[in-house]
C-alpha atoms as a PDB file:
ATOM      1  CA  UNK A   1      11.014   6.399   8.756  1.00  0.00           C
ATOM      2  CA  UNK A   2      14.433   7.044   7.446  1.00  0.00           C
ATOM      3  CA  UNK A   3      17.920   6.758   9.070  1.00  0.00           C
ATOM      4  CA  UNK A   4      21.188   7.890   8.051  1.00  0.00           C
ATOM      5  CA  UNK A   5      23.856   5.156   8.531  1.00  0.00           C
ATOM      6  CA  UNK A   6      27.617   6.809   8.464  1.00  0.00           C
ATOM      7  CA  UNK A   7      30.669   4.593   8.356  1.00  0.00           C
ATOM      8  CA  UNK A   8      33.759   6.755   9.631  1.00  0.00           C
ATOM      9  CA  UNK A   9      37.002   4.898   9.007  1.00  0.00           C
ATOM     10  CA  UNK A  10      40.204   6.490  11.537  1.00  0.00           C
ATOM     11  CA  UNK A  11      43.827   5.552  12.682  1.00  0.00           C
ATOM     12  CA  UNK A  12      45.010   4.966  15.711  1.00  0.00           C
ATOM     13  CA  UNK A  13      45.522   8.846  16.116  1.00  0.00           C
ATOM     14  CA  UNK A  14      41.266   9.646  15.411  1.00  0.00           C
ATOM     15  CA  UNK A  15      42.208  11.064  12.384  1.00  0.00           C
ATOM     16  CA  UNK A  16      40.020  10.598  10.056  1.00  0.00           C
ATOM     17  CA  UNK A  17      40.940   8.324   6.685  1.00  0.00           C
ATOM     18  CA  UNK A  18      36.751   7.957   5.147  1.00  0.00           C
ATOM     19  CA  UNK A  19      33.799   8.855   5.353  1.00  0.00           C
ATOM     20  CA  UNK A  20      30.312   6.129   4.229  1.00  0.00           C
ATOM     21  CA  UNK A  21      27.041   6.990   3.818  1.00  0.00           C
ATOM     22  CA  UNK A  22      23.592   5.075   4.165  1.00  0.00           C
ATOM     23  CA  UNK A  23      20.056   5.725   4.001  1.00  0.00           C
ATOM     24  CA  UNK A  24      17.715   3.000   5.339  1.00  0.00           C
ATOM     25  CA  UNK A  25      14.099   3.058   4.605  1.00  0.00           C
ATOM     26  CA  UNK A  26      11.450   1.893   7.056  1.00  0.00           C
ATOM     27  CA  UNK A  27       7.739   1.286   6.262  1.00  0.00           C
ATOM     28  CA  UNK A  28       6.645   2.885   9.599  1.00  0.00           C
ATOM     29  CA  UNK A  29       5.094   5.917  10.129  1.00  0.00           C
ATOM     30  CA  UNK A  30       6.405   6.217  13.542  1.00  0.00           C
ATOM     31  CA  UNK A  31       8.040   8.904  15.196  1.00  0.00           C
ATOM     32  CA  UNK A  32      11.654   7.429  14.701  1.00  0.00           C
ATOM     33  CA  UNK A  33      12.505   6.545  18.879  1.00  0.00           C
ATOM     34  CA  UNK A  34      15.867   4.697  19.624  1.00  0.00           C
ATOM     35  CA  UNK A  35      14.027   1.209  19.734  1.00  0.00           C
ATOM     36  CA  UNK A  36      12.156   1.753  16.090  1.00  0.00           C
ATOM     37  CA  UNK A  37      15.544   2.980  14.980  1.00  0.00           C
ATOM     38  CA  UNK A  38      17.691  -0.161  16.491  1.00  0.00           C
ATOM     39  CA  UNK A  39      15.305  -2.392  14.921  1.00  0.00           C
ATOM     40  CA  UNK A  40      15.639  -1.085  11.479  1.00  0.00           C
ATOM     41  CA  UNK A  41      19.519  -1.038  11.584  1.00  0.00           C
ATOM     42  CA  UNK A  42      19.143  -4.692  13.107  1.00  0.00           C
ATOM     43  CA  UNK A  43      16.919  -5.818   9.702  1.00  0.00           C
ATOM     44  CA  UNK A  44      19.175  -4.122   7.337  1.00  0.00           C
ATOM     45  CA  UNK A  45      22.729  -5.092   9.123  1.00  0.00           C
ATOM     46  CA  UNK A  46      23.016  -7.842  10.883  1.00  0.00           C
ATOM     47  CA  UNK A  47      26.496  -7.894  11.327  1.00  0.00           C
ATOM     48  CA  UNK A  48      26.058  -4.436  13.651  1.00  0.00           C
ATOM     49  CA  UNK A  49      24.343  -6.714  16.177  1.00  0.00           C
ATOM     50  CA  UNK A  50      25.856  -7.527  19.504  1.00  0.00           C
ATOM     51  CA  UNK A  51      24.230 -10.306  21.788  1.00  0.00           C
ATOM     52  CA  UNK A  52      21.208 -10.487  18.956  1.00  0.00           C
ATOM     53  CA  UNK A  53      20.774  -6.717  19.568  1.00  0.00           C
ATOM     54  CA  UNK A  54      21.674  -3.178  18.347  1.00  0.00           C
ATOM     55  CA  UNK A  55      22.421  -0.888  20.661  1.00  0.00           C
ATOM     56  CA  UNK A  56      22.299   3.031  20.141  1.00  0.00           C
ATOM     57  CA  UNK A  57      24.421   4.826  22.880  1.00  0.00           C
ATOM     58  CA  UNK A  58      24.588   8.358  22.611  1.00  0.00           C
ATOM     59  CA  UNK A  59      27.113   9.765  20.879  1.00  0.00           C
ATOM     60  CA  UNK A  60      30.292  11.677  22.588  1.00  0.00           C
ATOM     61  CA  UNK A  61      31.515  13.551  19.226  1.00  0.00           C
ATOM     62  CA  UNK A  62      29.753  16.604  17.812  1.00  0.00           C
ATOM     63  CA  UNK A  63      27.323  15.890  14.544  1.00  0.00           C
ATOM     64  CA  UNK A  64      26.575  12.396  15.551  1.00  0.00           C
ATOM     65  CA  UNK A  65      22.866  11.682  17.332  1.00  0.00           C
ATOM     66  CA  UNK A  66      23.872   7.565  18.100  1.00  0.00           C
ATOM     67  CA  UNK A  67      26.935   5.508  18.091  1.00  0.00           C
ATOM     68  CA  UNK A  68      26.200   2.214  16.774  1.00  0.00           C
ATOM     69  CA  UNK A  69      29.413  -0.156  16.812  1.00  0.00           C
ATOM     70  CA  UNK A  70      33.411  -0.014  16.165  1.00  0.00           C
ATOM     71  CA  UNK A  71      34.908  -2.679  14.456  1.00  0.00           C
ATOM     72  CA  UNK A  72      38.728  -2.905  14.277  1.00  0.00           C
ATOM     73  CA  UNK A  73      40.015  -3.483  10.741  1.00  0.00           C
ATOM     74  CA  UNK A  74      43.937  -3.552  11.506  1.00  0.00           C
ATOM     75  CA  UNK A  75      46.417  -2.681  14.378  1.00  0.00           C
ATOM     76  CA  UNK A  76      45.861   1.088  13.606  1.00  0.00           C
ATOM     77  CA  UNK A  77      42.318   0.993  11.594  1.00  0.00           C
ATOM     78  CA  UNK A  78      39.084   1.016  12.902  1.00  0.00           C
ATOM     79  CA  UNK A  79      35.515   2.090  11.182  1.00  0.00           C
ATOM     80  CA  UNK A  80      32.966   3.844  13.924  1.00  0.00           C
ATOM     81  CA  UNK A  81      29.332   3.146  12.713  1.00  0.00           C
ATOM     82  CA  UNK A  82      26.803   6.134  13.688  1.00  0.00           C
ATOM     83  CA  UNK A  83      22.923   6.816  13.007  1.00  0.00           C
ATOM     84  CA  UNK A  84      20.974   9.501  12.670  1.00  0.00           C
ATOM     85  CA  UNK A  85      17.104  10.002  11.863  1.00  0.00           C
ATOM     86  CA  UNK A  86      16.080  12.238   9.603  1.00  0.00           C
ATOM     87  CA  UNK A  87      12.868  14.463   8.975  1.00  0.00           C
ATOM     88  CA  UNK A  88      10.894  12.578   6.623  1.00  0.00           C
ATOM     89  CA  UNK A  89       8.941  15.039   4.292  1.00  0.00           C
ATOM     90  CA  UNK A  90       5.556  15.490   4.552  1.00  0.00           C
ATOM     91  CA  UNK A  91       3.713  14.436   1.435  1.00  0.00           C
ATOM     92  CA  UNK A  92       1.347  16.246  -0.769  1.00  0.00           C
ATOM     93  CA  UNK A  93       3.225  19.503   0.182  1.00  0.00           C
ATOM     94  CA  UNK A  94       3.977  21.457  -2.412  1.00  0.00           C
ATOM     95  CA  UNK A  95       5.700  24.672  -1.296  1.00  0.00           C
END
């Protein structure tokens, strides 16, 4: 299983300032379901837990699947944390 972590840093406006990208790896095989998904984040980042937990709401802005957490950096600076699965490949495919 793999999930795309993205770090998304705005003002106090929205507007965007940067843009972080991360790819965690999980041994499973399994289809990649919001609880398989949680638990990875929760193993690789800690710090994204709230009450010993990560929780995956849908997200309410176009191209993101999940929104993870917000943590406010300054008065007018917070980062948005978002995950999305992705397709793993099938091996042995050689097209």
């Amino acid at each position: 299983m793999r999930v795309k972590l993205l770090w998304v840093e705005r003002d106090f406006r929205g507007t965007e300032l940067s843009r972080r990208e991360e790819i965690l790896h999980g041994e499973s095989t399994k289809t990649p379901t919001r609880n398989h998904v949680a638990r990875l984040i929760a193993r690789h980042h800690p710090e994204l837990q709230f009450a010993s937990r990560v929780f995956l709401i849908d997200a309410s802005e176009e191209g993101y699947k999940w929104y993870v957490k917000a943590n406010q950096m300054t008065s007018n600076r917070w980062v948005y944390v978002y995950a999305e699965p992705l397709e793993d490949a099938p091996e042995g495919d050689s097209c």
